[in-house]
C-alpha atoms as a PDB file:
ATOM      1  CA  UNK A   1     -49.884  28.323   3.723  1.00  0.00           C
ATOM      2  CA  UNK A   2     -47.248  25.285   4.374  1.00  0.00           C
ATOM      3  CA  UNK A   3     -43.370  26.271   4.203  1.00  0.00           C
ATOM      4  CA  UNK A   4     -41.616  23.349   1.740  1.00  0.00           C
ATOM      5  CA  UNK A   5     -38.485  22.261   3.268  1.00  0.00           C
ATOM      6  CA  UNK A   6     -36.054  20.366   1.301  1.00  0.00           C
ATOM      7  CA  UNK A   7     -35.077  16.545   2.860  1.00  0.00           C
ATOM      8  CA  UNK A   8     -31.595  16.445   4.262  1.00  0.00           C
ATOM      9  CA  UNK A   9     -30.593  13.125   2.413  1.00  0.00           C
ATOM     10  CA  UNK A  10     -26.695  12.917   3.841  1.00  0.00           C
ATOM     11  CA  UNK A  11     -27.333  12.216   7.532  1.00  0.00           C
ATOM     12  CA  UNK A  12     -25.079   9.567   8.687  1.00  0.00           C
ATOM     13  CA  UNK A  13     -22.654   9.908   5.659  1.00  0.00           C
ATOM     14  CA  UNK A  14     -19.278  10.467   5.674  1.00  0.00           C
ATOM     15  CA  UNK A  15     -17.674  14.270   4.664  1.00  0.00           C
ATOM     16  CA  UNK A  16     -16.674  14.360   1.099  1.00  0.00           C
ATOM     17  CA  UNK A  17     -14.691  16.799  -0.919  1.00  0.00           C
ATOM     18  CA  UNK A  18     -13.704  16.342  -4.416  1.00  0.00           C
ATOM     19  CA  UNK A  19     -13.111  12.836  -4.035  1.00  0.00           C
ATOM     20  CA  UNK A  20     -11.660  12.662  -0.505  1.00  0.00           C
ATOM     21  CA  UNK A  21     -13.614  11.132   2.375  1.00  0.00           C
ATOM     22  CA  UNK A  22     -13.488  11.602   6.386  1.00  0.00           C
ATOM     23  CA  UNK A  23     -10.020  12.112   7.684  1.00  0.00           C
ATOM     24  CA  UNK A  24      -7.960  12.652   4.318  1.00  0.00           C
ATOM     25  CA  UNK A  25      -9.405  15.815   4.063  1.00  0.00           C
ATOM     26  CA  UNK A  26      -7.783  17.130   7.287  1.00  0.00           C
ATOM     27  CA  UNK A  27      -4.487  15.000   6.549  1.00  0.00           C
ATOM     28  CA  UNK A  28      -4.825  17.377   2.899  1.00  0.00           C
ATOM     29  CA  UNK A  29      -5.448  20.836   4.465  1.00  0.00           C
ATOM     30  CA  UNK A  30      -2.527  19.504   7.047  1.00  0.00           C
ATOM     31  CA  UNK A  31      -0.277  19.142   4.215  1.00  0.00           C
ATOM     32  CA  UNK A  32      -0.734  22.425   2.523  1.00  0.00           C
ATOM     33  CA  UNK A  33      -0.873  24.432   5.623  1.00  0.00           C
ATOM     34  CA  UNK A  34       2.964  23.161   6.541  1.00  0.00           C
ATOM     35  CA  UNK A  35       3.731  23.851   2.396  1.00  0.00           C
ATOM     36  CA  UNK A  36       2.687  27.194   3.456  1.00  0.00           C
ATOM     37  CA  UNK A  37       4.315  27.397   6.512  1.00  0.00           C
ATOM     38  CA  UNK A  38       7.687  25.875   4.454  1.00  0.00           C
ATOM     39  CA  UNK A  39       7.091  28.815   2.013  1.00  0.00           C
ATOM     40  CA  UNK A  40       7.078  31.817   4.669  1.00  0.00           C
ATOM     41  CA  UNK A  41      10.153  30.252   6.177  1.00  0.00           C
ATOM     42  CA  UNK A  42      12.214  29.909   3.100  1.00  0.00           C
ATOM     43  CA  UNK A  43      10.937  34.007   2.266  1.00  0.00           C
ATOM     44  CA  UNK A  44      12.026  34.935   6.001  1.00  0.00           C
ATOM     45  CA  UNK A  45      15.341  33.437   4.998  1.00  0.00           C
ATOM     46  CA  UNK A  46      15.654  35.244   2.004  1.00  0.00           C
ATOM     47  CA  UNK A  47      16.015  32.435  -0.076  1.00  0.00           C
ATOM     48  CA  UNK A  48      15.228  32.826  -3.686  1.00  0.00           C
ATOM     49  CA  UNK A  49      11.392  33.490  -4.316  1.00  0.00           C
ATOM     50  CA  UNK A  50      11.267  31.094  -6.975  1.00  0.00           C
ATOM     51  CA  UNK A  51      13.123  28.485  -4.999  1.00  0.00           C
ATOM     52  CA  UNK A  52      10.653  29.315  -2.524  1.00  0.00           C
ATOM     53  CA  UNK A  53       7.892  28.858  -5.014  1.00  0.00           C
ATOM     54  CA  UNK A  54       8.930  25.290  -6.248  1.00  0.00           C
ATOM     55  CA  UNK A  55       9.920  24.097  -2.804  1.00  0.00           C
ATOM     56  CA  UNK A  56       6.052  25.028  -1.705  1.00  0.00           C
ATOM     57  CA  UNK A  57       4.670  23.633  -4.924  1.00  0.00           C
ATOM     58  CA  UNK A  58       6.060  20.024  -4.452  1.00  0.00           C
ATOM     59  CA  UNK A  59       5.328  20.049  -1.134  1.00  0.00           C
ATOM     60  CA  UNK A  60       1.970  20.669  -1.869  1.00  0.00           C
ATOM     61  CA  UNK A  61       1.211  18.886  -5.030  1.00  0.00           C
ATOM     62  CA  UNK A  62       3.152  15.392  -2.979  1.00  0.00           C
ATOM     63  CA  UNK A  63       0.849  16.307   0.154  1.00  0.00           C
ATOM     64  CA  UNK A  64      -2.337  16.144  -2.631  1.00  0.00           C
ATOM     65  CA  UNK A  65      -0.870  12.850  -4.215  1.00  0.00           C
ATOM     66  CA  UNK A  66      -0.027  11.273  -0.952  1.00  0.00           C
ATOM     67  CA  UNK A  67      -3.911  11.682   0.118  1.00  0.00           C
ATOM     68  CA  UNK A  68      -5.569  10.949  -2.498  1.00  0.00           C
ATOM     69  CA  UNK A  69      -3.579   7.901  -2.852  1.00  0.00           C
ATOM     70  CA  UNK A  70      -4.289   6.793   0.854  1.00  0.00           C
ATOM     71  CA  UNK A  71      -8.413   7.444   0.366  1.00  0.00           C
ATOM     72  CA  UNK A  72      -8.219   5.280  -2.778  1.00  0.00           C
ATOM     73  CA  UNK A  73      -6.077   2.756  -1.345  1.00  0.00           C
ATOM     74  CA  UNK A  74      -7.936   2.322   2.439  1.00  0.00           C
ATOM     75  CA  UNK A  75     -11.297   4.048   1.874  1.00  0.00           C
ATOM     76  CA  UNK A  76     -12.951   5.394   4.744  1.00  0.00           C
ATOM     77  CA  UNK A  77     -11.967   3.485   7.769  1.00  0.00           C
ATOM     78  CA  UNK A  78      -9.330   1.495   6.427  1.00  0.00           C
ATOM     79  CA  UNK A  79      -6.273   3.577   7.641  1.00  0.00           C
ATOM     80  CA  UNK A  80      -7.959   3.562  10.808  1.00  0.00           C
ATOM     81  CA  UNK A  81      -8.314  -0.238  10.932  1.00  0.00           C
ATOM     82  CA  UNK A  82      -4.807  -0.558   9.645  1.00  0.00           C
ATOM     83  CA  UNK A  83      -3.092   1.038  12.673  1.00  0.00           C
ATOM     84  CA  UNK A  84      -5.377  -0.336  15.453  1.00  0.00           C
ATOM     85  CA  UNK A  85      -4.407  -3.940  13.904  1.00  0.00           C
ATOM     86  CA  UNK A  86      -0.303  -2.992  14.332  1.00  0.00           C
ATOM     87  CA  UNK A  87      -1.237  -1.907  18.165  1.00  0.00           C
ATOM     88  CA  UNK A  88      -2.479  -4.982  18.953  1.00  0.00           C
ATOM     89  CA  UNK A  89       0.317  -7.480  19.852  1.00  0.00           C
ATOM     90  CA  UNK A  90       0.790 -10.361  18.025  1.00  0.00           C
ATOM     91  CA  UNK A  91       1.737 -12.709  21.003  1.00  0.00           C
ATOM     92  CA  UNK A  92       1.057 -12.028  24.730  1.00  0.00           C
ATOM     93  CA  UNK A  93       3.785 -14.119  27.087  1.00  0.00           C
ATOM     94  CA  UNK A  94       3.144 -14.583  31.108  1.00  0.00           C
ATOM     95  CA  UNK A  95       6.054 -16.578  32.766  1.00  0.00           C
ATOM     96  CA  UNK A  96       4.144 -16.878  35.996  1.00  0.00           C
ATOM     97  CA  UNK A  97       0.950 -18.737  36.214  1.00  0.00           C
ATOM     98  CA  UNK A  98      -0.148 -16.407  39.260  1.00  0.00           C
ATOM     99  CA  UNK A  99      -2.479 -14.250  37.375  1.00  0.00           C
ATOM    100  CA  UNK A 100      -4.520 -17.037  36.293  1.00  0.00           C
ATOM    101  CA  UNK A 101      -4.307 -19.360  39.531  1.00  0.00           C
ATOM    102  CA  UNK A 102      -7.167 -17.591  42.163  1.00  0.00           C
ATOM    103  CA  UNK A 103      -5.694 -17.679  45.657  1.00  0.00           C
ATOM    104  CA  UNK A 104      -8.450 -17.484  48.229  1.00  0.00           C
END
């Protein structure tokens, strides 16, 4: 008797949760992790719980907008093509011509 094994068909494709692809998803459990952390530090401080609350909950709900808005805006790679394009320089200067004359 043959065992039936079901075809993997997402090799090679990117992570996907709800909508978010590749590296928003960490940038989203980033954000609610330090709403989290925001909330527990307000509570040690004795701060009002439902200050506390609110604080946590916008902190949260602008860390959800922020990345979906970034995965609809730059996709899957954009973001990462965005900041390798501001590090490269936009002029290079050389005010000696001895690293392209050859002395031998």
């Amino acid at each position: 008797m043959a065992a039936v094994y079901q075809v993997n068909r997402g090799i090679n494709k990117s992570m996907e949760f709800k909508g978010l692809k590749a590296q928003y998803i960490w940038y989203l459990a980033g954000g609610l992790v330090g709403s989290l952390l925001i909330y527990a530090i307000l509570y040690v401080s004795k701060v009002n719980n439902y200050i506390c609350m609110f604080v946590a909950f916008a902190c949260g709900g602008t860390s959800i907008g922020v990345a979906y808005r970034l995965s609809n805006k730059y996709g899957q790679y954009g973001l990462m093509k965005l900041r390798a394009r501001r590090a490269v320089p936009k002029v290079l200067k050389s005010y000696s011509r001895k690293v392209f004359v050859k002395t031998t």
